[in-house]
C-alpha atoms as a PDB file:
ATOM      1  CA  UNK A   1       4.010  98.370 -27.804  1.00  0.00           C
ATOM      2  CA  UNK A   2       4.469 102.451 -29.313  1.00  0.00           C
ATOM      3  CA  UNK A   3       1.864 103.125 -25.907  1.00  0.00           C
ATOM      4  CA  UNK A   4       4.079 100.719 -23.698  1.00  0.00           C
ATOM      5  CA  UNK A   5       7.597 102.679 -24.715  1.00  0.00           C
ATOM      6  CA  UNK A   6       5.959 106.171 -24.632  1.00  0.00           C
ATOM      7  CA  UNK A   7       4.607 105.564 -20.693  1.00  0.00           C
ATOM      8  CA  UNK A   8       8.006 103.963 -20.016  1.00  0.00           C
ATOM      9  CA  UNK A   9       9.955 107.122 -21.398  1.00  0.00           C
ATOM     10  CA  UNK A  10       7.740 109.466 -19.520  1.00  0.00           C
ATOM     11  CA  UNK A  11       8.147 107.013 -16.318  1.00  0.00           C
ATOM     12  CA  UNK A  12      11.694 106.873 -16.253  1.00  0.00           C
ATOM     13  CA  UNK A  13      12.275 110.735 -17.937  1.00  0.00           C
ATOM     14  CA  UNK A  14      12.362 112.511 -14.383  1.00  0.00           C
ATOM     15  CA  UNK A  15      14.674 110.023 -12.962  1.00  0.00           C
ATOM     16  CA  UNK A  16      16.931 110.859 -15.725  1.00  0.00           C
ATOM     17  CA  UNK A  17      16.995 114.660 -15.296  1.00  0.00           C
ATOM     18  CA  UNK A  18      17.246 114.238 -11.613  1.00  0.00           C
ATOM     19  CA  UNK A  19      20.293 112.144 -12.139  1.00  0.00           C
ATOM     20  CA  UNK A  20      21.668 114.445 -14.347  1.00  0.00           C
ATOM     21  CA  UNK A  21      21.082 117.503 -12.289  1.00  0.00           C
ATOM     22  CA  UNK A  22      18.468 118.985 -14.197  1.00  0.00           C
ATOM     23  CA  UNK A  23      15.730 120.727 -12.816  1.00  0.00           C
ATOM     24  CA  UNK A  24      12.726 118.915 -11.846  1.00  0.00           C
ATOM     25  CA  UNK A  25      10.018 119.416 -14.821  1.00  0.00           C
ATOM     26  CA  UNK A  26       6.357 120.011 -12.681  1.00  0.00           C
ATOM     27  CA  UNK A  27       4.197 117.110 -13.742  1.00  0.00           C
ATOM     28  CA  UNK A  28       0.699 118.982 -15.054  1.00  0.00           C
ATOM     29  CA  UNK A  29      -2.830 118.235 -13.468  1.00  0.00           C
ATOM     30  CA  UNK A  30      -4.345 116.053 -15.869  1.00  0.00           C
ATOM     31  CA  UNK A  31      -7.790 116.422 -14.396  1.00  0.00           C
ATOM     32  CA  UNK A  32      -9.771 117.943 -17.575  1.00  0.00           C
ATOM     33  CA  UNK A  33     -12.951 119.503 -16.285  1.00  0.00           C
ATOM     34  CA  UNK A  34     -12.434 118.427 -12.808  1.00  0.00           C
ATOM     35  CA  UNK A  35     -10.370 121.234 -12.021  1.00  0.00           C
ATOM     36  CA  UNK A  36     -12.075 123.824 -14.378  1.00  0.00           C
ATOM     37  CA  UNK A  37     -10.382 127.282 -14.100  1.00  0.00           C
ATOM     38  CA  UNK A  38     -12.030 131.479 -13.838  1.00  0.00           C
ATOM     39  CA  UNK A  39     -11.614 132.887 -17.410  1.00  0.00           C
ATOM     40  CA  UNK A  40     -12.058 136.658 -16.637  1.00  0.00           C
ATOM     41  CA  UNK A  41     -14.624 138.882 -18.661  1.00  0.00           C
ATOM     42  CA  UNK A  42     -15.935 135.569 -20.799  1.00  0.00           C
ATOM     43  CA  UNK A  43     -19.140 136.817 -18.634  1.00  0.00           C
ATOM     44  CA  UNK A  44     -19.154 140.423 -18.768  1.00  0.00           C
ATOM     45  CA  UNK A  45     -18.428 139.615 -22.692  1.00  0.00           C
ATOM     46  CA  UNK A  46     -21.530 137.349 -22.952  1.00  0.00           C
ATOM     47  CA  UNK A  47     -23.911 140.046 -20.770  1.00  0.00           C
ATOM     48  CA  UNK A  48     -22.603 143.104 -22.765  1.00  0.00           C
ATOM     49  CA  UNK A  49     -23.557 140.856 -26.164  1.00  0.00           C
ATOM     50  CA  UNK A  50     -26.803 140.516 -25.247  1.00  0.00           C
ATOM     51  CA  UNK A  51     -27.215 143.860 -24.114  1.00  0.00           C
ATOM     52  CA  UNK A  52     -26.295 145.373 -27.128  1.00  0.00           C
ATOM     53  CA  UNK A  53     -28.276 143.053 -29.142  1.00  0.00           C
ATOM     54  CA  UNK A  54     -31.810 144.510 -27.150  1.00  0.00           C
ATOM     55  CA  UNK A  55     -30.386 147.748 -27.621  1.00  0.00           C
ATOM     56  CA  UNK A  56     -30.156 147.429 -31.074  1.00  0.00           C
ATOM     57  CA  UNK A  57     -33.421 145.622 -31.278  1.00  0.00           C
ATOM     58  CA  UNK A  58     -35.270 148.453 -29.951  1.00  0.00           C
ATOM     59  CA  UNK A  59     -33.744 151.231 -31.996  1.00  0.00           C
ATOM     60  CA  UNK A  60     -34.057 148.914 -34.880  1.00  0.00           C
ATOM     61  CA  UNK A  61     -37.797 148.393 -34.296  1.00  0.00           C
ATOM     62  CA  UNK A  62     -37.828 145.093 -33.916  1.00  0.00           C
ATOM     63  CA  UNK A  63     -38.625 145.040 -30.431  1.00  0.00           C
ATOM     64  CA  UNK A  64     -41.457 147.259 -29.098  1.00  0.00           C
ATOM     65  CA  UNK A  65     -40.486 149.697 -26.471  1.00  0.00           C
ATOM     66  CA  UNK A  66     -43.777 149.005 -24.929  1.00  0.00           C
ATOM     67  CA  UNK A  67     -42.660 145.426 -24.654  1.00  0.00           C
ATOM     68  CA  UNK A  68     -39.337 145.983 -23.816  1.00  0.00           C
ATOM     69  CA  UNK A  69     -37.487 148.988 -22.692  1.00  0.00           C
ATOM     70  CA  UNK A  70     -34.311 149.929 -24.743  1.00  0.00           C
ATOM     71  CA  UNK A  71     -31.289 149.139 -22.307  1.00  0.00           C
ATOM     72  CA  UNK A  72     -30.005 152.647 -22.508  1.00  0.00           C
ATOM     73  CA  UNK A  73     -33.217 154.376 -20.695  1.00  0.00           C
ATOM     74  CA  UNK A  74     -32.996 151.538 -18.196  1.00  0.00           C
ATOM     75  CA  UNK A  75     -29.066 152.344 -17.537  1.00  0.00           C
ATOM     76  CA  UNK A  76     -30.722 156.430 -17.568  1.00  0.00           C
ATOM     77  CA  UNK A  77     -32.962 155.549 -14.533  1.00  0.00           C
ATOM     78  CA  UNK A  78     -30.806 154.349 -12.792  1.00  0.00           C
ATOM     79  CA  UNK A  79     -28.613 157.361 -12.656  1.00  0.00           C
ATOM     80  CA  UNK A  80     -31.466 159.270 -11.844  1.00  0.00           C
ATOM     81  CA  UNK A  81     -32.058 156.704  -8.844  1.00  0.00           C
ATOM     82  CA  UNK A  82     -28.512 157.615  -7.572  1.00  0.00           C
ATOM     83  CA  UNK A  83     -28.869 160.932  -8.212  1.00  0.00           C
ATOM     84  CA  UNK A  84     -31.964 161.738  -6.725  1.00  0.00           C
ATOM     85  CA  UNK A  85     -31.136 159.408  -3.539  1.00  0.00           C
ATOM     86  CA  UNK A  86     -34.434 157.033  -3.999  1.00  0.00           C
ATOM     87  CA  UNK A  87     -32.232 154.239  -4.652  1.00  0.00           C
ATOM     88  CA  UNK A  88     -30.732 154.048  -1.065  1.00  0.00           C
ATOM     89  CA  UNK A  89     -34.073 154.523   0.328  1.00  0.00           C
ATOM     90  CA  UNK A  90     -35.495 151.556  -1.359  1.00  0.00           C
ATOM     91  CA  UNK A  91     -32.183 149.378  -1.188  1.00  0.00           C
ATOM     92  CA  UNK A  92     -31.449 149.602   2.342  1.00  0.00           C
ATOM     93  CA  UNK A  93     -34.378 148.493   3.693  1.00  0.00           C
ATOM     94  CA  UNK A  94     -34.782 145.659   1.555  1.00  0.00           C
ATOM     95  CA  UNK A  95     -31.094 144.475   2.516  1.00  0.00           C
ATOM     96  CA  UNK A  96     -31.603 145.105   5.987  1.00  0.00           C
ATOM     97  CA  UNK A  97     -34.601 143.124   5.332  1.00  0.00           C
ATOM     98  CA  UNK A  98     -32.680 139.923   4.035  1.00  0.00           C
ATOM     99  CA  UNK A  99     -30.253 140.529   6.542  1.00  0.00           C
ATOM    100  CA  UNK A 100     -31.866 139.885   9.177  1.00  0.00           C
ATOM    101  CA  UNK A 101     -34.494 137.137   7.716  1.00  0.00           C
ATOM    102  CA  UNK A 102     -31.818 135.325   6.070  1.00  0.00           C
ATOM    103  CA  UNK A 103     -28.893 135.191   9.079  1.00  0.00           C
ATOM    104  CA  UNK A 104     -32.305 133.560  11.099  1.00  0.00           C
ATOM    105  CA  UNK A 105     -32.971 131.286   8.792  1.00  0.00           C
ATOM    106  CA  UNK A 106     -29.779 129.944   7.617  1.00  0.00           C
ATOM    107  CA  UNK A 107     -28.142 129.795  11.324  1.00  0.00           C
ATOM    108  CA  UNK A 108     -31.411 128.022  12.274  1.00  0.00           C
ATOM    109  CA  UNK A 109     -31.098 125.924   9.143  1.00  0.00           C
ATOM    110  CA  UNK A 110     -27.427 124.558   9.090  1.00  0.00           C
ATOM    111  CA  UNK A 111     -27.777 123.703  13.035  1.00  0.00           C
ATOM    112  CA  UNK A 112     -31.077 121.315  12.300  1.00  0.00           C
ATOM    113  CA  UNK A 113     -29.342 119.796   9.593  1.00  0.00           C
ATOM    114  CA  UNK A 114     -26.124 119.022  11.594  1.00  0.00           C
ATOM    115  CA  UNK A 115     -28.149 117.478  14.184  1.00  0.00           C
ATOM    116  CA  UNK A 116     -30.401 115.718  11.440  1.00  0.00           C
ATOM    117  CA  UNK A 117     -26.786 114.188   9.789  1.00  0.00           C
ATOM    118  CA  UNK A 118     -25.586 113.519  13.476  1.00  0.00           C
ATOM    119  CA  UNK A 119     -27.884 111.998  15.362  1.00  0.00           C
ATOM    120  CA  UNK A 120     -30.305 109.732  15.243  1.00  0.00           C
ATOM    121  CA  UNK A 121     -33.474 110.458  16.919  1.00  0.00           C
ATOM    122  CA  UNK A 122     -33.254 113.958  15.747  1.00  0.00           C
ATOM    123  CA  UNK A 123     -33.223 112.477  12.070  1.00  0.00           C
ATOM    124  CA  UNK A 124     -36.350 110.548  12.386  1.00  0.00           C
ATOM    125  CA  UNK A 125     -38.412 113.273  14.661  1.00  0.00           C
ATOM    126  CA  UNK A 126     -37.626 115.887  11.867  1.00  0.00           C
ATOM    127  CA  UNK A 127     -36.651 114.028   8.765  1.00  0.00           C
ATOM    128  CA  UNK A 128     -40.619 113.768   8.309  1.00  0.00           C
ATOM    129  CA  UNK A 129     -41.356 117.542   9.256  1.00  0.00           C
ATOM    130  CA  UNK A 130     -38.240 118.661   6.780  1.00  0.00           C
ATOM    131  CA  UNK A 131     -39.789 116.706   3.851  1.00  0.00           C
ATOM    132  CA  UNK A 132     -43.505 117.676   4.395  1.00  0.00           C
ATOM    133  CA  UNK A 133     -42.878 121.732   5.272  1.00  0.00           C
ATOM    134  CA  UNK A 134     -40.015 121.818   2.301  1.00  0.00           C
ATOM    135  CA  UNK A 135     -42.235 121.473  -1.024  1.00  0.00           C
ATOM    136  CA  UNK A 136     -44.472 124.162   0.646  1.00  0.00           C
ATOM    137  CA  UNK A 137     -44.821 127.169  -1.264  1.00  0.00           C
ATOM    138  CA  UNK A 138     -43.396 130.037   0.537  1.00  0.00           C
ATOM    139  CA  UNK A 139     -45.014 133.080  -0.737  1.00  0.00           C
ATOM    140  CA  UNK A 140     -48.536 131.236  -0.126  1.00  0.00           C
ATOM    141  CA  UNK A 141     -47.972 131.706   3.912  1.00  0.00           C
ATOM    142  CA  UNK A 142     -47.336 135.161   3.332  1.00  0.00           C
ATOM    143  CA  UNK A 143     -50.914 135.963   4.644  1.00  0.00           C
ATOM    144  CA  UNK A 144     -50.239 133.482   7.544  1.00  0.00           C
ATOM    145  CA  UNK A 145     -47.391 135.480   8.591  1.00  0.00           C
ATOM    146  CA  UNK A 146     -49.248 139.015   8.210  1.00  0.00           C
ATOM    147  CA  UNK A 147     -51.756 137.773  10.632  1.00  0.00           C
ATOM    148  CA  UNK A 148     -49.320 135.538  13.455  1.00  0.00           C
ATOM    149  CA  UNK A 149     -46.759 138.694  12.562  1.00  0.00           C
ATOM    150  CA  UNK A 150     -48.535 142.050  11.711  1.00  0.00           C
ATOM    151  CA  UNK A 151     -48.058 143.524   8.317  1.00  0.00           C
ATOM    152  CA  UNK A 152     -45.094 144.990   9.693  1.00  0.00           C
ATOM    153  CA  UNK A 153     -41.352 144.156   9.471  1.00  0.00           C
ATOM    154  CA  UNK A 154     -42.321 141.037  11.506  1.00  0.00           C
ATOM    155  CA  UNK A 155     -43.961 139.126   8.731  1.00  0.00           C
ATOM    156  CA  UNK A 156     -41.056 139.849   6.321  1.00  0.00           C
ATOM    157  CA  UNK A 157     -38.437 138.590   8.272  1.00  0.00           C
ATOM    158  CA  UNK A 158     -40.116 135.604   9.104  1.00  0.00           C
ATOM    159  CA  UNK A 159     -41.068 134.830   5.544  1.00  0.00           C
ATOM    160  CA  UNK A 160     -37.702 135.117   4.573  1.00  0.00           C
ATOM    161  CA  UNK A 161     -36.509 133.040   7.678  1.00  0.00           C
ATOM    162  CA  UNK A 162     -38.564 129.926   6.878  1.00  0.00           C
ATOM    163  CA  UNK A 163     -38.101 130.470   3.237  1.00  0.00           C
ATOM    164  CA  UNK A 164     -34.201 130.139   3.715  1.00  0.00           C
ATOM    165  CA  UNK A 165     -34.512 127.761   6.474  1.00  0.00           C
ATOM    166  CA  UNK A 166     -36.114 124.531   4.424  1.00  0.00           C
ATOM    167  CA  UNK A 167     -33.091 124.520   1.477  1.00  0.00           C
ATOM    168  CA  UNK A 168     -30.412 125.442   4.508  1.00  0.00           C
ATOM    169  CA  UNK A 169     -31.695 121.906   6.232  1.00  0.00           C
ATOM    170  CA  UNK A 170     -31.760 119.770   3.338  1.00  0.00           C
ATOM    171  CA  UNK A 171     -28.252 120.839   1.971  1.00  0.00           C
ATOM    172  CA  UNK A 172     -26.613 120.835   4.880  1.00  0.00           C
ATOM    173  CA  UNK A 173     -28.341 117.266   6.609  1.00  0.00           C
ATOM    174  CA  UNK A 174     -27.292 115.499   3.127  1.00  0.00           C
ATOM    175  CA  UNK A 175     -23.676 117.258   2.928  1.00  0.00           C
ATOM    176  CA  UNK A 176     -23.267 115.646   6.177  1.00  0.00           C
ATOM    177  CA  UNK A 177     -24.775 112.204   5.472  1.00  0.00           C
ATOM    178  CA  UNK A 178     -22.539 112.279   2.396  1.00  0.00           C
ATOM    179  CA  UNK A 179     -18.836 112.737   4.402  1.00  0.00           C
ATOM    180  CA  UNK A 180     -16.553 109.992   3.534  1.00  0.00           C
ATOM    181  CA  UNK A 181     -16.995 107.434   6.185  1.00  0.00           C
ATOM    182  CA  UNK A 182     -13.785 106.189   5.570  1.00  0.00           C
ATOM    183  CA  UNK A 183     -12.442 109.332   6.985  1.00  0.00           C
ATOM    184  CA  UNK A 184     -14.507 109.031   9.748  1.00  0.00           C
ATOM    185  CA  UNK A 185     -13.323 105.259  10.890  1.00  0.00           C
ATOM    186  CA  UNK A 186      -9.917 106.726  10.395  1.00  0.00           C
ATOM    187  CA  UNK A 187     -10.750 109.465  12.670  1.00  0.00           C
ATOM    188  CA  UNK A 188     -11.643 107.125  15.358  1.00  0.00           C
ATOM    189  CA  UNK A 189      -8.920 104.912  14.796  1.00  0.00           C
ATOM    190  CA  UNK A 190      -6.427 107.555  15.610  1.00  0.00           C
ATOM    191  CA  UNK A 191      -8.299 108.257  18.797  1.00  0.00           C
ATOM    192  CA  UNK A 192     -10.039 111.254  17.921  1.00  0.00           C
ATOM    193  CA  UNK A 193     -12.804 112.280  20.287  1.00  0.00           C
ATOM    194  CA  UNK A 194     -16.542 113.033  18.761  1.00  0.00           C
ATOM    195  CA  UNK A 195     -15.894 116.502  19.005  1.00  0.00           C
ATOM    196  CA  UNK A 196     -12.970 116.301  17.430  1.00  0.00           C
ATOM    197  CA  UNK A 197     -14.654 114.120  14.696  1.00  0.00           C
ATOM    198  CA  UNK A 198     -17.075 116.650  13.751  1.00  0.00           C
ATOM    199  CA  UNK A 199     -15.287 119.761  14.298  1.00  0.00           C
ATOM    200  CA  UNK A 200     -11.890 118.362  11.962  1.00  0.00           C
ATOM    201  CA  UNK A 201     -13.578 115.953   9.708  1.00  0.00           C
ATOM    202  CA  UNK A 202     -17.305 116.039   8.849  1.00  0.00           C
ATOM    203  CA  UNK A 203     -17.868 119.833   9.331  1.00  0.00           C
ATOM    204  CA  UNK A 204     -15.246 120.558   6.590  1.00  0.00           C
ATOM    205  CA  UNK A 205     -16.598 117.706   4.680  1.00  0.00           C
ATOM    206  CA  UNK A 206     -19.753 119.114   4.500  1.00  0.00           C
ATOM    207  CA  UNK A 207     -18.767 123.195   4.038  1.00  0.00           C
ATOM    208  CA  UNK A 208     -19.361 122.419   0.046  1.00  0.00           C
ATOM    209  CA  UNK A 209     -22.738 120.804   0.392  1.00  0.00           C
ATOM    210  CA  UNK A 210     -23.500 123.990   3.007  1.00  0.00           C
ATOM    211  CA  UNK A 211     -22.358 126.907   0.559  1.00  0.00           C
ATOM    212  CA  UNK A 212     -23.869 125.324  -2.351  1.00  0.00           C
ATOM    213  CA  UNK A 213     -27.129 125.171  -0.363  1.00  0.00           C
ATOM    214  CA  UNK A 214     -26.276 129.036   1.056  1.00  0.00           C
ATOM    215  CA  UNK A 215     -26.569 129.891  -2.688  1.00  0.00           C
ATOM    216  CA  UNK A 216     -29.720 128.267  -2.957  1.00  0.00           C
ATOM    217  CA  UNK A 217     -31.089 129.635   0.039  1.00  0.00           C
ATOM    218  CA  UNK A 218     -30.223 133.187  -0.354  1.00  0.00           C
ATOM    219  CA  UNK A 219     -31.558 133.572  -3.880  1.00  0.00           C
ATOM    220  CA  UNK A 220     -34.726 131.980  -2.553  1.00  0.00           C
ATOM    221  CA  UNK A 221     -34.712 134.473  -0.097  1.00  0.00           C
ATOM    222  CA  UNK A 222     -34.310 137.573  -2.718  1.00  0.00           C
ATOM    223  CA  UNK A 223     -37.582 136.602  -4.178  1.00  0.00           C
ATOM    224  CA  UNK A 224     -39.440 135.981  -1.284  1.00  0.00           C
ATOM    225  CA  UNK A 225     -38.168 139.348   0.214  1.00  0.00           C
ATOM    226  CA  UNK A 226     -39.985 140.671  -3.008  1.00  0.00           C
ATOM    227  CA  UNK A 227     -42.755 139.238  -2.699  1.00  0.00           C
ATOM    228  CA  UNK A 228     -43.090 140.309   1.106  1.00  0.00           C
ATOM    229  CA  UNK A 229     -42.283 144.092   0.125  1.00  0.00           C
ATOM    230  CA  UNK A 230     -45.234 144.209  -1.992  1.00  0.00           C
ATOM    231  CA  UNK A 231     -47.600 143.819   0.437  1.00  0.00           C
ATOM    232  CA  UNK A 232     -47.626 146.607   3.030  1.00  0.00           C
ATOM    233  CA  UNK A 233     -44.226 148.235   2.601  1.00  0.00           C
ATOM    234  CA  UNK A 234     -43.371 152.132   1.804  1.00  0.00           C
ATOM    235  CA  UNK A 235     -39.771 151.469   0.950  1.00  0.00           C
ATOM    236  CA  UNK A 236     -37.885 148.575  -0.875  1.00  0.00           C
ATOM    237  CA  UNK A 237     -37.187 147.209  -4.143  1.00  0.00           C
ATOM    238  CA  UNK A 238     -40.264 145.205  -4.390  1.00  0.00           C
ATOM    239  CA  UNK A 239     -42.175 148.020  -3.399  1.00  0.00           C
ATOM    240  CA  UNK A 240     -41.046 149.973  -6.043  1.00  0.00           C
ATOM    241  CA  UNK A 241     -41.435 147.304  -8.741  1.00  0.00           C
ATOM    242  CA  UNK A 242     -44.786 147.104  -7.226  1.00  0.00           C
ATOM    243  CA  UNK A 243     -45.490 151.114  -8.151  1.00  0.00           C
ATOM    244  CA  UNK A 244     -43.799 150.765 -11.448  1.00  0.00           C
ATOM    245  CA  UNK A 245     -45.655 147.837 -12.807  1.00  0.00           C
ATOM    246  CA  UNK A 246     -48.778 149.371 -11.837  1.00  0.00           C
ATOM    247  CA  UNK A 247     -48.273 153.033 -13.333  1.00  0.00           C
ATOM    248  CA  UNK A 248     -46.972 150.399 -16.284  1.00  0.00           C
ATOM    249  CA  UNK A 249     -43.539 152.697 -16.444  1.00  0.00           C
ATOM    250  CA  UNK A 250     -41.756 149.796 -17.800  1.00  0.00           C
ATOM    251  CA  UNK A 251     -37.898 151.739 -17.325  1.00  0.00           C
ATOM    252  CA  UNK A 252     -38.318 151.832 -13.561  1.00  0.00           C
ATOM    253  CA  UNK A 253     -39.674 148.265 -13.673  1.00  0.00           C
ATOM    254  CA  UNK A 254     -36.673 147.225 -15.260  1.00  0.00           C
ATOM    255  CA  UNK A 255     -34.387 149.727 -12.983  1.00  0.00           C
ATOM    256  CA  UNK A 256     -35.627 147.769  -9.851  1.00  0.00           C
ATOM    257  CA  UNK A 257     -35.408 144.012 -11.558  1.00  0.00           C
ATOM    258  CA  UNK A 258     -31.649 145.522 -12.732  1.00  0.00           C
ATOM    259  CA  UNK A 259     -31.252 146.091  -9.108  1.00  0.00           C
ATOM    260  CA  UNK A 260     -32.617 142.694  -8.021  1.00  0.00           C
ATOM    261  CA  UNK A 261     -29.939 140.648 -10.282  1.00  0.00           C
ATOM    262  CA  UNK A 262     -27.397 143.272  -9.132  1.00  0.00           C
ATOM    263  CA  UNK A 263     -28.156 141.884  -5.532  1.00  0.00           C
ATOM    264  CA  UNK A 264     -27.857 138.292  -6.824  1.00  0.00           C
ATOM    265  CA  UNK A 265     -24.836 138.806  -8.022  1.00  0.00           C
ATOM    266  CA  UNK A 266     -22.921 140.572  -5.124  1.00  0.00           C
ATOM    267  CA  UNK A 267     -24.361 137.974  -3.214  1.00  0.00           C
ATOM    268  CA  UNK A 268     -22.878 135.429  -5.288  1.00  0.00           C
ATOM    269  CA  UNK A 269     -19.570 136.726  -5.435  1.00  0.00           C
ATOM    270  CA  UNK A 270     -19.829 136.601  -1.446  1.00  0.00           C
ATOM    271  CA  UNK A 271     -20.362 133.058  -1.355  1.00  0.00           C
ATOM    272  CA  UNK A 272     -17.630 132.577  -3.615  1.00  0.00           C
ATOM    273  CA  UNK A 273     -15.153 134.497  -1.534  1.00  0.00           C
ATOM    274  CA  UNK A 274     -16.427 131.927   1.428  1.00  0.00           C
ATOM    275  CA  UNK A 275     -15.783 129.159  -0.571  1.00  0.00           C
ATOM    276  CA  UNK A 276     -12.065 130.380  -1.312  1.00  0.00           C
ATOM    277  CA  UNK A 277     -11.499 131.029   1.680  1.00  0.00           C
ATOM    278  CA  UNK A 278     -13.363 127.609   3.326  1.00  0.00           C
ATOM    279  CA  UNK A 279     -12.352 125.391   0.745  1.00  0.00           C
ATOM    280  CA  UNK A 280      -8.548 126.162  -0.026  1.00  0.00           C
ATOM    281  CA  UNK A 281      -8.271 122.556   1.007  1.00  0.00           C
ATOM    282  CA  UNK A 282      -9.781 121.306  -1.986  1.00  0.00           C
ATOM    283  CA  UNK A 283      -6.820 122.774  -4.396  1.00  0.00           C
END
């Protein structure tokens, strides 16, 4: 009965206060981890921790410097990467690199799986290609490529293409399958044409499936661009990691995998500008 009275007051306590002239009191979202919410620096506060605890490690002695480098030299690399200009003639290669791979791949990518989620014969003439090239490993065509593509830029951006291509399809063909169809039969009872189907109601439905597979895809395609850079290339981060891990100069290893996470992370925080600016529907 207490429960009864207490949703009763809380029913008929706005109706009261709008009576009485009293502002409207905002009714909060009681969604709990459904609508989960940024806290700022919790991350930068978690990466610094852990930071400082290596650094501390190695000037403790507890970690070996020839097993781990102490943060500090690491951070002292990199300045001398800026400062001595290597570090833009490693980095822009390897992002013109994923550039270009990754735009071909993921445009390629989100058009087969719109046509997979669309239509029918393209679903079961690809369907069975998509699941048999997908589990593939990537990196072990990269000597297919180098001979169809030359050991040149070719290869690269092609191993990066079809490495971001497989994820692309997949996420986006089952974002698409998974659009409410009740929206859809409302759609069509209003009138709408096909076009108009797909371009107001199934595209949007599936731009969260599609980012969250553009995530996916991209990071795949960091490590394959890695991979391809350290076979045959002058310039790039891989190729650099490549030359550090082999003179065993452990700082500029950790310098270029420092820039390889500083990639992922810009690259993230691109996607999630997308998604608030794709998905301010969802609020």
């Amino acid at each position: 009965m207490a429960d009864v009275a207490l949703s009763r007051e809380a029913t008929e306590a706005p109706a009261r206060d709008a009576a009485a002239g009293a502002p409207a009191r905002p009714v909060p979202f009681r969604g709990g981890g459904f609508r989960p919410s940024a806290k700022r620096g919790v991350g930068a506060l978690v990466f610094l921790a852990l930071v400082a605890l290596v650094e501390w490690g190695a000037r403790a002695g507890w970690i070996s410097n020839l097993t781990l480098p102490r943060p500090s030299d690491v951070l002292a690399t990199l300045g001398d990467l800026v400062a001595s200009g290597l570090l833009w003639a490693h980095l822009l290669p390897s992002l013109s690199r994923l550039a270009v791979g990754a735009a071909l791949g993921v445009s390629a990518g989100v058009a087969t799986g719109v046509a997979i989620g669309l239509f029918s014969y393209v679903r079961s003439g690809l369907s069975p290609l998509v699941a048999a090239l997908f589990p593939i490993p990537k990196i072990a065509l990269l000597p297919l490529f180098v001979i169809w593509f030359g050991i040149d830029e070719g290869s690269k951006y092609a191993l990066i293409a079809f490495g971001t291509f497989t994820p692309m399809v997949v996420a986006t063909f089952g974002a698409v399958d998974n659009v409410d169809r009740t929206l859809i039969r409302m759609g069509q009872s209003f009138g709408l044409s096909w076009w108009s189907i797909v371009r107001k109601i199934v595209l949007p439905g599936a731009m969260p499936g599609i980012l969250s597979g553009l995530r996916i895809g991209l990071a795949i395609g960091i490590i394959l661009l890695v991979a391809a850079e350290m076979l045959g290339a002058q310039r790039g981060v891989g190729a650099y990691i490549l030359e550090a891990g082999a003179l065993y100069d452990l700082e500029r290893l950790f310098a270029g995998v420092t820039i390889l996470s500083l990639m992922g992370l810009a690259v993230s925080a691109g996607i999630g500008w997308l998604e608030r600016r794709l998905l301010d529907w969802r609020a």
